[in-house]
PDB file of N, CA and C in Angstrom:
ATOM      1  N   UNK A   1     169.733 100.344 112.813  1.00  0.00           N
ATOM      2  CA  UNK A   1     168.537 100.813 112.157  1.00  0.00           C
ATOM      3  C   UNK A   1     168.466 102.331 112.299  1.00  0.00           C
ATOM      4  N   UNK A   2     168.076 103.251 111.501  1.00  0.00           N
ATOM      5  CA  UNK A   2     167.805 104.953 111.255  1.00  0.00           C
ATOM      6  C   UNK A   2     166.660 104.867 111.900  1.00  0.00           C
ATOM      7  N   UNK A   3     166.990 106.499 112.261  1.00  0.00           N
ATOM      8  CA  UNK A   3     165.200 106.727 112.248  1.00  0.00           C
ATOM      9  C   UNK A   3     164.155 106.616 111.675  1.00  0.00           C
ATOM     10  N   UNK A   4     164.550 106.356 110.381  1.00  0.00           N
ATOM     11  CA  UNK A   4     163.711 106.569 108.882  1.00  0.00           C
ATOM     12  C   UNK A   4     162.916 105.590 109.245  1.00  0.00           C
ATOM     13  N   UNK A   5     163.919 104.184 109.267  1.00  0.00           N
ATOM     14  CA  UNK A   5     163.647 102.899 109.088  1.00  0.00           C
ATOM     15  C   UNK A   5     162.747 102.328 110.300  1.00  0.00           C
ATOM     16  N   UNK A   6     163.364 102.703 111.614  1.00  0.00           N
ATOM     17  CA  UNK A   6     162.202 102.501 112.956  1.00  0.00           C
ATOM     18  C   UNK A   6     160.938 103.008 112.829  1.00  0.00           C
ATOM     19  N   UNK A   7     160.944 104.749 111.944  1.00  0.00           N
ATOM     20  CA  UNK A   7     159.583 105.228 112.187  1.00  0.00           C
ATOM     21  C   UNK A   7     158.604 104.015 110.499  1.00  0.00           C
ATOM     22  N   UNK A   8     159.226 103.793 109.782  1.00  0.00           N
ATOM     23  CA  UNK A   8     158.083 103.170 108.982  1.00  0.00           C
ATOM     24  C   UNK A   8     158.307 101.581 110.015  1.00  0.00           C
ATOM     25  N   UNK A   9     159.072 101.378 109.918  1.00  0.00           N
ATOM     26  CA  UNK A   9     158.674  99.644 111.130  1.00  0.00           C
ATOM     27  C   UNK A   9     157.297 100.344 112.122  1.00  0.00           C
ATOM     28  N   UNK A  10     157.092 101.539 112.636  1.00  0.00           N
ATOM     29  CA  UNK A  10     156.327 101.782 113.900  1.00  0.00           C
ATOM     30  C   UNK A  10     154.970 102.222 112.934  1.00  0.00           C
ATOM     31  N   UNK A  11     154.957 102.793 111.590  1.00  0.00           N
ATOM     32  CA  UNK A  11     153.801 103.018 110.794  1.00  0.00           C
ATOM     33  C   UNK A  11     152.947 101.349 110.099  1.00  0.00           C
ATOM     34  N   UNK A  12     154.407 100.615 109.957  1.00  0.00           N
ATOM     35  CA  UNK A  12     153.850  99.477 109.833  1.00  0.00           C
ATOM     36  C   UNK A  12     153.008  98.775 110.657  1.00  0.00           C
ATOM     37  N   UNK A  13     152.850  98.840 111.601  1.00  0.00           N
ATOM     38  CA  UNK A  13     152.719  98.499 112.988  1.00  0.00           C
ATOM     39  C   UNK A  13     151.529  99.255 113.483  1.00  0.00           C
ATOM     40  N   UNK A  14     151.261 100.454 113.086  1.00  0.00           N
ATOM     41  CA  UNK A  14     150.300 101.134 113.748  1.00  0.00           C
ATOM     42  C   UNK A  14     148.885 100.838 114.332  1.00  0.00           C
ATOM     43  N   UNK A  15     148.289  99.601 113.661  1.00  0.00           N
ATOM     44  CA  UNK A  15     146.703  99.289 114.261  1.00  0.00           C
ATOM     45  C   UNK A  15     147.494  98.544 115.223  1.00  0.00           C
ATOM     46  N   UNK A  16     148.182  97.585 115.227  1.00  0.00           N
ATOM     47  CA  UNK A  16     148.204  96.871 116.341  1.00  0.00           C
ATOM     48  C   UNK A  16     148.855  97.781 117.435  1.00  0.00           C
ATOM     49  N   UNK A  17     149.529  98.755 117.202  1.00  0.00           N
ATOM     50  CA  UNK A  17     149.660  99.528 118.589  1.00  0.00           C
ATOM     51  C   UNK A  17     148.337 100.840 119.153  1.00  0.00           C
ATOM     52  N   UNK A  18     147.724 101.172 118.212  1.00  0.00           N
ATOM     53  CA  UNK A  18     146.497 101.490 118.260  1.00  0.00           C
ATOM     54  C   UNK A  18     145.420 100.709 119.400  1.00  0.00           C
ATOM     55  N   UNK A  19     145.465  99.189 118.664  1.00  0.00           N
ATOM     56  CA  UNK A  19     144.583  98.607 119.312  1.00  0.00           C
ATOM     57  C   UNK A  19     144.858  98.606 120.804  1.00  0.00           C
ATOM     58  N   UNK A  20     146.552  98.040 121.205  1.00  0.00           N
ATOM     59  CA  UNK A  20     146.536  98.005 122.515  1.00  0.00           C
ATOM     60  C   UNK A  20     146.800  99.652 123.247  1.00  0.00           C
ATOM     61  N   UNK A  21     146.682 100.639 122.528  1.00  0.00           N
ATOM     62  CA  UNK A  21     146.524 101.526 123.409  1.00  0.00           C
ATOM     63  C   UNK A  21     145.290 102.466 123.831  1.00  0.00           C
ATOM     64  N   UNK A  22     144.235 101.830 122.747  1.00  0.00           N
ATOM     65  CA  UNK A  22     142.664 102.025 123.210  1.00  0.00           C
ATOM     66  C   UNK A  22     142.412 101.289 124.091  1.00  0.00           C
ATOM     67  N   UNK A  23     142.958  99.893 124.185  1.00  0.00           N
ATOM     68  CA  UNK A  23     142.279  98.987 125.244  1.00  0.00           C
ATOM     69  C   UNK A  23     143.166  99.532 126.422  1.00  0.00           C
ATOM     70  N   UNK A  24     144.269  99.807 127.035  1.00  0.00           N
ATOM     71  CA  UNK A  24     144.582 100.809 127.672  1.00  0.00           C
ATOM     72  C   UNK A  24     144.188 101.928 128.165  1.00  0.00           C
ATOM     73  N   UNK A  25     143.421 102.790 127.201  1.00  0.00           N
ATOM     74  CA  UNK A  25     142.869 104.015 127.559  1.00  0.00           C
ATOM     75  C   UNK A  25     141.715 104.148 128.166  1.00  0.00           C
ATOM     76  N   UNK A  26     140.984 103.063 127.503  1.00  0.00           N
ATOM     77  CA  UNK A  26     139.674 102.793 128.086  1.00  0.00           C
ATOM     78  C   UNK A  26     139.719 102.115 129.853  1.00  0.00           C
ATOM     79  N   UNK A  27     140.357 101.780 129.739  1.00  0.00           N
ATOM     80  CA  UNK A  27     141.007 100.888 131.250  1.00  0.00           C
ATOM     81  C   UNK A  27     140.622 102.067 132.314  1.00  0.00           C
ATOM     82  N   UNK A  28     141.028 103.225 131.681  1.00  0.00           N
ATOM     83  CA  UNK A  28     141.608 104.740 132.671  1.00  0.00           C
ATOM     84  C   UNK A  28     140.718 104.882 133.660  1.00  0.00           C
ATOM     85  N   UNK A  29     140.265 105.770 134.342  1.00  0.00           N
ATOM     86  CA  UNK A  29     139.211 106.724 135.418  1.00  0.00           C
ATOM     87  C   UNK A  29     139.518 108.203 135.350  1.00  0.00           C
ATOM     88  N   UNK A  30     138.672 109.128 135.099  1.00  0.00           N
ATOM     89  CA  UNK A  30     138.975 110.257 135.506  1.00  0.00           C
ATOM     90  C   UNK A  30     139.229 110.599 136.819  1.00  0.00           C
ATOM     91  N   UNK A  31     139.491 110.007 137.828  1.00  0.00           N
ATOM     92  CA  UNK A  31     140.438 110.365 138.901  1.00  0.00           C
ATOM     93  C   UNK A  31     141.714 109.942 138.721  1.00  0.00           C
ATOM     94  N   UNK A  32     142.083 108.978 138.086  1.00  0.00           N
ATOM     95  CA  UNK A  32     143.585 108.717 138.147  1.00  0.00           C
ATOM     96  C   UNK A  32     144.115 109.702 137.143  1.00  0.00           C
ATOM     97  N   UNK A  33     143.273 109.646 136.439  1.00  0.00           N
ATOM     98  CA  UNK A  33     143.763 110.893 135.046  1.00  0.00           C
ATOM     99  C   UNK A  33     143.718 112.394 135.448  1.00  0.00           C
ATOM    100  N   UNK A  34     143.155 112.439 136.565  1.00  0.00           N
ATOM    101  CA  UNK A  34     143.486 114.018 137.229  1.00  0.00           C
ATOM    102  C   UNK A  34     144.688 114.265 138.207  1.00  0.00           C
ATOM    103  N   UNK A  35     145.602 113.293 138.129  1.00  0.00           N
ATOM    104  CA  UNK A  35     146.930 113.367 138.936  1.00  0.00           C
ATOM    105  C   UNK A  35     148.310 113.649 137.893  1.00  0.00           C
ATOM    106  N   UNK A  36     149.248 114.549 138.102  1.00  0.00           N
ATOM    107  CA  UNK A  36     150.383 113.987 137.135  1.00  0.00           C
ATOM    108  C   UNK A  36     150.707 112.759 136.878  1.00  0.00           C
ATOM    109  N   UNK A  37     150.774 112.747 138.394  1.00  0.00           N
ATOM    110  CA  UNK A  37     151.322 110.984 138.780  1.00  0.00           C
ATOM    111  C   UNK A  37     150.609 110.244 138.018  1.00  0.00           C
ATOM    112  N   UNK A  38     148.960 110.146 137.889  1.00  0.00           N
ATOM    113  CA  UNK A  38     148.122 109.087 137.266  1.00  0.00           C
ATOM    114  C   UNK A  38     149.082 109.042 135.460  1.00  0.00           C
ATOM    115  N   UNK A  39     149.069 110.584 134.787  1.00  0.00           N
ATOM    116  CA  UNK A  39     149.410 110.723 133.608  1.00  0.00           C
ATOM    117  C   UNK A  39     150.155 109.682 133.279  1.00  0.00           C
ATOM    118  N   UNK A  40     151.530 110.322 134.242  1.00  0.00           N
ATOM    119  CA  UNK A  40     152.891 109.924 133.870  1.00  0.00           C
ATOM    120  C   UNK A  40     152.669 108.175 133.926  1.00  0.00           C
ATOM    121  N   UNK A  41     152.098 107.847 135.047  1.00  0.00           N
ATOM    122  CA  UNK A  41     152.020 106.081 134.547  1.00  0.00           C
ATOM    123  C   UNK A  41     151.144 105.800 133.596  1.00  0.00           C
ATOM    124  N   UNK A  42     150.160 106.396 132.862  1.00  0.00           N
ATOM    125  CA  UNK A  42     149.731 105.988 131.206  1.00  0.00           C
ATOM    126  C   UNK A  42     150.540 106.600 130.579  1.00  0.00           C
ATOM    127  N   UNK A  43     151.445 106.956 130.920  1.00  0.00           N
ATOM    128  CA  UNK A  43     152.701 107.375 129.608  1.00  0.00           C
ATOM    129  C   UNK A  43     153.699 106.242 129.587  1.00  0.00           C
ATOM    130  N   UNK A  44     154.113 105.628 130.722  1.00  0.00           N
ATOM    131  CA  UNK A  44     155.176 104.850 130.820  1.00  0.00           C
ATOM    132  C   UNK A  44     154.333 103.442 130.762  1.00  0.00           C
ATOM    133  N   UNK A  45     152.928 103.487 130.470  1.00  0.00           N
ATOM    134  CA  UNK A  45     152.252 102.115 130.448  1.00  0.00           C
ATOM    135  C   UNK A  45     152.493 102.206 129.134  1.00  0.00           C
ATOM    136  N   UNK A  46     151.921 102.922 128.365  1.00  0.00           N
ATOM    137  CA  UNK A  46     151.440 103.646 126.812  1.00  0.00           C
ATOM    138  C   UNK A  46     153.271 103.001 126.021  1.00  0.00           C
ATOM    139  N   UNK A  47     153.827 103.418 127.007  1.00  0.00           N
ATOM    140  CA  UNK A  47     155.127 103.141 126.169  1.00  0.00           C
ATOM    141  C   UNK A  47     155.868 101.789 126.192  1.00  0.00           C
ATOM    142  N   UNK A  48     155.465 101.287 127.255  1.00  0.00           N
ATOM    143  CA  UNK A  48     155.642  99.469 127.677  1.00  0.00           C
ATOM    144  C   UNK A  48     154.823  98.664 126.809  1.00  0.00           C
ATOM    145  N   UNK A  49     153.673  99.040 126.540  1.00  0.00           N
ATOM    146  CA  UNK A  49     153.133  98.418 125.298  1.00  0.00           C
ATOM    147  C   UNK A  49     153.168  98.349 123.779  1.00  0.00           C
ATOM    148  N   UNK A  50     153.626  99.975 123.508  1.00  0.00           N
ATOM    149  CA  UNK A  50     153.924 100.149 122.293  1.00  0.00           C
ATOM    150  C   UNK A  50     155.788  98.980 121.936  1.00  0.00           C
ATOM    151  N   UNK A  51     156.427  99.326 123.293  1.00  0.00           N
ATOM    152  CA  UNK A  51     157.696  98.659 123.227  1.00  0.00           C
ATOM    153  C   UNK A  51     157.451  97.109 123.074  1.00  0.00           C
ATOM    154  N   UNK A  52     156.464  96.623 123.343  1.00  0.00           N
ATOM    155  CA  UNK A  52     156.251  94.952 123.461  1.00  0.00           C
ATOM    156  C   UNK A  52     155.597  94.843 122.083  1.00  0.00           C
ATOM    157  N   UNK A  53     154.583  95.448 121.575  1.00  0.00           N
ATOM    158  CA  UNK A  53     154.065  95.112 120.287  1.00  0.00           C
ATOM    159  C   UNK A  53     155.332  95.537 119.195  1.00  0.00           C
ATOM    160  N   UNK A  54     156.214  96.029 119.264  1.00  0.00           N
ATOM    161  CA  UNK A  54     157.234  96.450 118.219  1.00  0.00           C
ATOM    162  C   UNK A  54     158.220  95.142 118.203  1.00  0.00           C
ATOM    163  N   UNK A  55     158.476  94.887 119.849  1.00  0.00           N
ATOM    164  CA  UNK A  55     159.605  94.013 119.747  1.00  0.00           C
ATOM    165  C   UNK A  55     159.031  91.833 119.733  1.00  0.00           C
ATOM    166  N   UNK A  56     157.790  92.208 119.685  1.00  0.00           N
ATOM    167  CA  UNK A  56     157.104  91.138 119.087  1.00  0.00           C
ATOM    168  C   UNK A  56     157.121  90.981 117.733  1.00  0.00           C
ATOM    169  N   UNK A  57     156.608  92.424 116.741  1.00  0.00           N
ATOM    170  CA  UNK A  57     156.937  92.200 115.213  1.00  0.00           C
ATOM    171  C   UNK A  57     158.370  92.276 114.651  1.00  0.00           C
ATOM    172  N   UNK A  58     158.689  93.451 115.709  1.00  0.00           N
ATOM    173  CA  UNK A  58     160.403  93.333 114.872  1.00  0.00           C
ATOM    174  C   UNK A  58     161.659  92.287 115.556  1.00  0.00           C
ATOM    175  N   UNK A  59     161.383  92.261 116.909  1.00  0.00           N
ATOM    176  CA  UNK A  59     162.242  92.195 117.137  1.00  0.00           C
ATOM    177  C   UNK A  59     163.063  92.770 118.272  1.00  0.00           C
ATOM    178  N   UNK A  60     162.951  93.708 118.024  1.00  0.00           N
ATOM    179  CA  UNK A  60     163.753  95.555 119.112  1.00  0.00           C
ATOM    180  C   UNK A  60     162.236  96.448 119.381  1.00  0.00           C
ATOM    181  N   UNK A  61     162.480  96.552 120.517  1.00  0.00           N
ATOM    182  CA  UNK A  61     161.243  97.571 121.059  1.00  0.00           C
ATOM    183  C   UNK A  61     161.243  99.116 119.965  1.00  0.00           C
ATOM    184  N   UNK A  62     162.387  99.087 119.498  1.00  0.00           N
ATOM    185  CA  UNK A  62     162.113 100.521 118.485  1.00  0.00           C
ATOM    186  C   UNK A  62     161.829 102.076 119.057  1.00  0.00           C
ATOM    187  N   UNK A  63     160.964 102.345 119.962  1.00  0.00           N
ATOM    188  CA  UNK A  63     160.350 103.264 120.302  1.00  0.00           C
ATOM    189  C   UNK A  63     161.310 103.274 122.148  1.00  0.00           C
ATOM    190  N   UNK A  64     161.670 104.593 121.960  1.00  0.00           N
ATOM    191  CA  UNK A  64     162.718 104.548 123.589  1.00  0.00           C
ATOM    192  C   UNK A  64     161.318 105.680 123.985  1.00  0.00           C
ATOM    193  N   UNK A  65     160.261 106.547 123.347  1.00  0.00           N
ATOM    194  CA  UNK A  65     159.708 107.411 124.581  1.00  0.00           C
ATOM    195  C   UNK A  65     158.518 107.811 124.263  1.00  0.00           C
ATOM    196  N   UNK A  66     157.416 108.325 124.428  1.00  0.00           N
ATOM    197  CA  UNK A  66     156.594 108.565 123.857  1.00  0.00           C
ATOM    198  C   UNK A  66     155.798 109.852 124.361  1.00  0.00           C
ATOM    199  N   UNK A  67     155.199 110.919 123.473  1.00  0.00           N
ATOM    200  CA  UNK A  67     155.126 112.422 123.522  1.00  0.00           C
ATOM    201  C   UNK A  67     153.407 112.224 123.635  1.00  0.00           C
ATOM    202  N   UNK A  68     152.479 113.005 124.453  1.00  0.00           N
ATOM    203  CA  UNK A  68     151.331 112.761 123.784  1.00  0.00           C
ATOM    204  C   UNK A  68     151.475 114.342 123.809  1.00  0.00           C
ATOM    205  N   UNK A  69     150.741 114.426 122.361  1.00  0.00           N
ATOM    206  CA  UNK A  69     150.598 116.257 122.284  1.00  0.00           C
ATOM    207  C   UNK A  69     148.842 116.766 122.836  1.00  0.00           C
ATOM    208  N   UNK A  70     148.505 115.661 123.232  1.00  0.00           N
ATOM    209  CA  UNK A  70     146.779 116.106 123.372  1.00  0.00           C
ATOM    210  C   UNK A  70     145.537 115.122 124.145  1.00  0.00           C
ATOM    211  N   UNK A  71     145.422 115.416 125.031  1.00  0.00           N
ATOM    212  CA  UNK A  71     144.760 114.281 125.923  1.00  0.00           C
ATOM    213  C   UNK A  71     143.356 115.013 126.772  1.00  0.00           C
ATOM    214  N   UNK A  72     142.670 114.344 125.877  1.00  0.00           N
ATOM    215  CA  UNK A  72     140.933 114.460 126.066  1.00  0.00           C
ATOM    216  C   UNK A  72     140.637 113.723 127.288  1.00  0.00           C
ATOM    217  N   UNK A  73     140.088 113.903 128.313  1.00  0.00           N
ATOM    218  CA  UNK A  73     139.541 112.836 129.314  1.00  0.00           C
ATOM    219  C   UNK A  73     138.033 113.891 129.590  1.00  0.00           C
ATOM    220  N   UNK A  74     136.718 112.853 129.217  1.00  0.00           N
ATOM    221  CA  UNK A  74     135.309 112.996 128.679  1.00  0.00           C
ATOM    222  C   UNK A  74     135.132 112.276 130.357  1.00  0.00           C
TER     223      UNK A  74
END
């Protein structure tokens, strides 16, 4: 599979990885979210889920990493 082809499989896909990564986010605390350490494990959670909802619709987890460019904690 291309990149082309993984990134529309992952656009196809997008509410349901949406959904489980609000219900994820919301999970959080602003103390764990004030550690790298806290980050880096909602990054590698963030990405264990996106990998399970992909390889539930497709098949192949699709997604090897995931970038956040911007993270609000209210």
């Amino acid at each position: 599979m291309t990149g082309t082809e993984a990134a529309a499989a992952v656009k196809a896909n997008d509410p349901l990885i949406r959904n489980q990564l609000v219900a994820l986010f919301t999970q959080q605390t602003s103390e764990a979210m004030s550690t790298v350490e806290g980050k880096q494990k909602l990054r590698q959670e963030a990405l264990k889920q996106t990998q399970q909802v992909m390889n539930d619709e497709t098949g192949k987890p699709m997604v090897e990493d995931l970038l956040f460019n911007n993270l609000i904690i209210q």
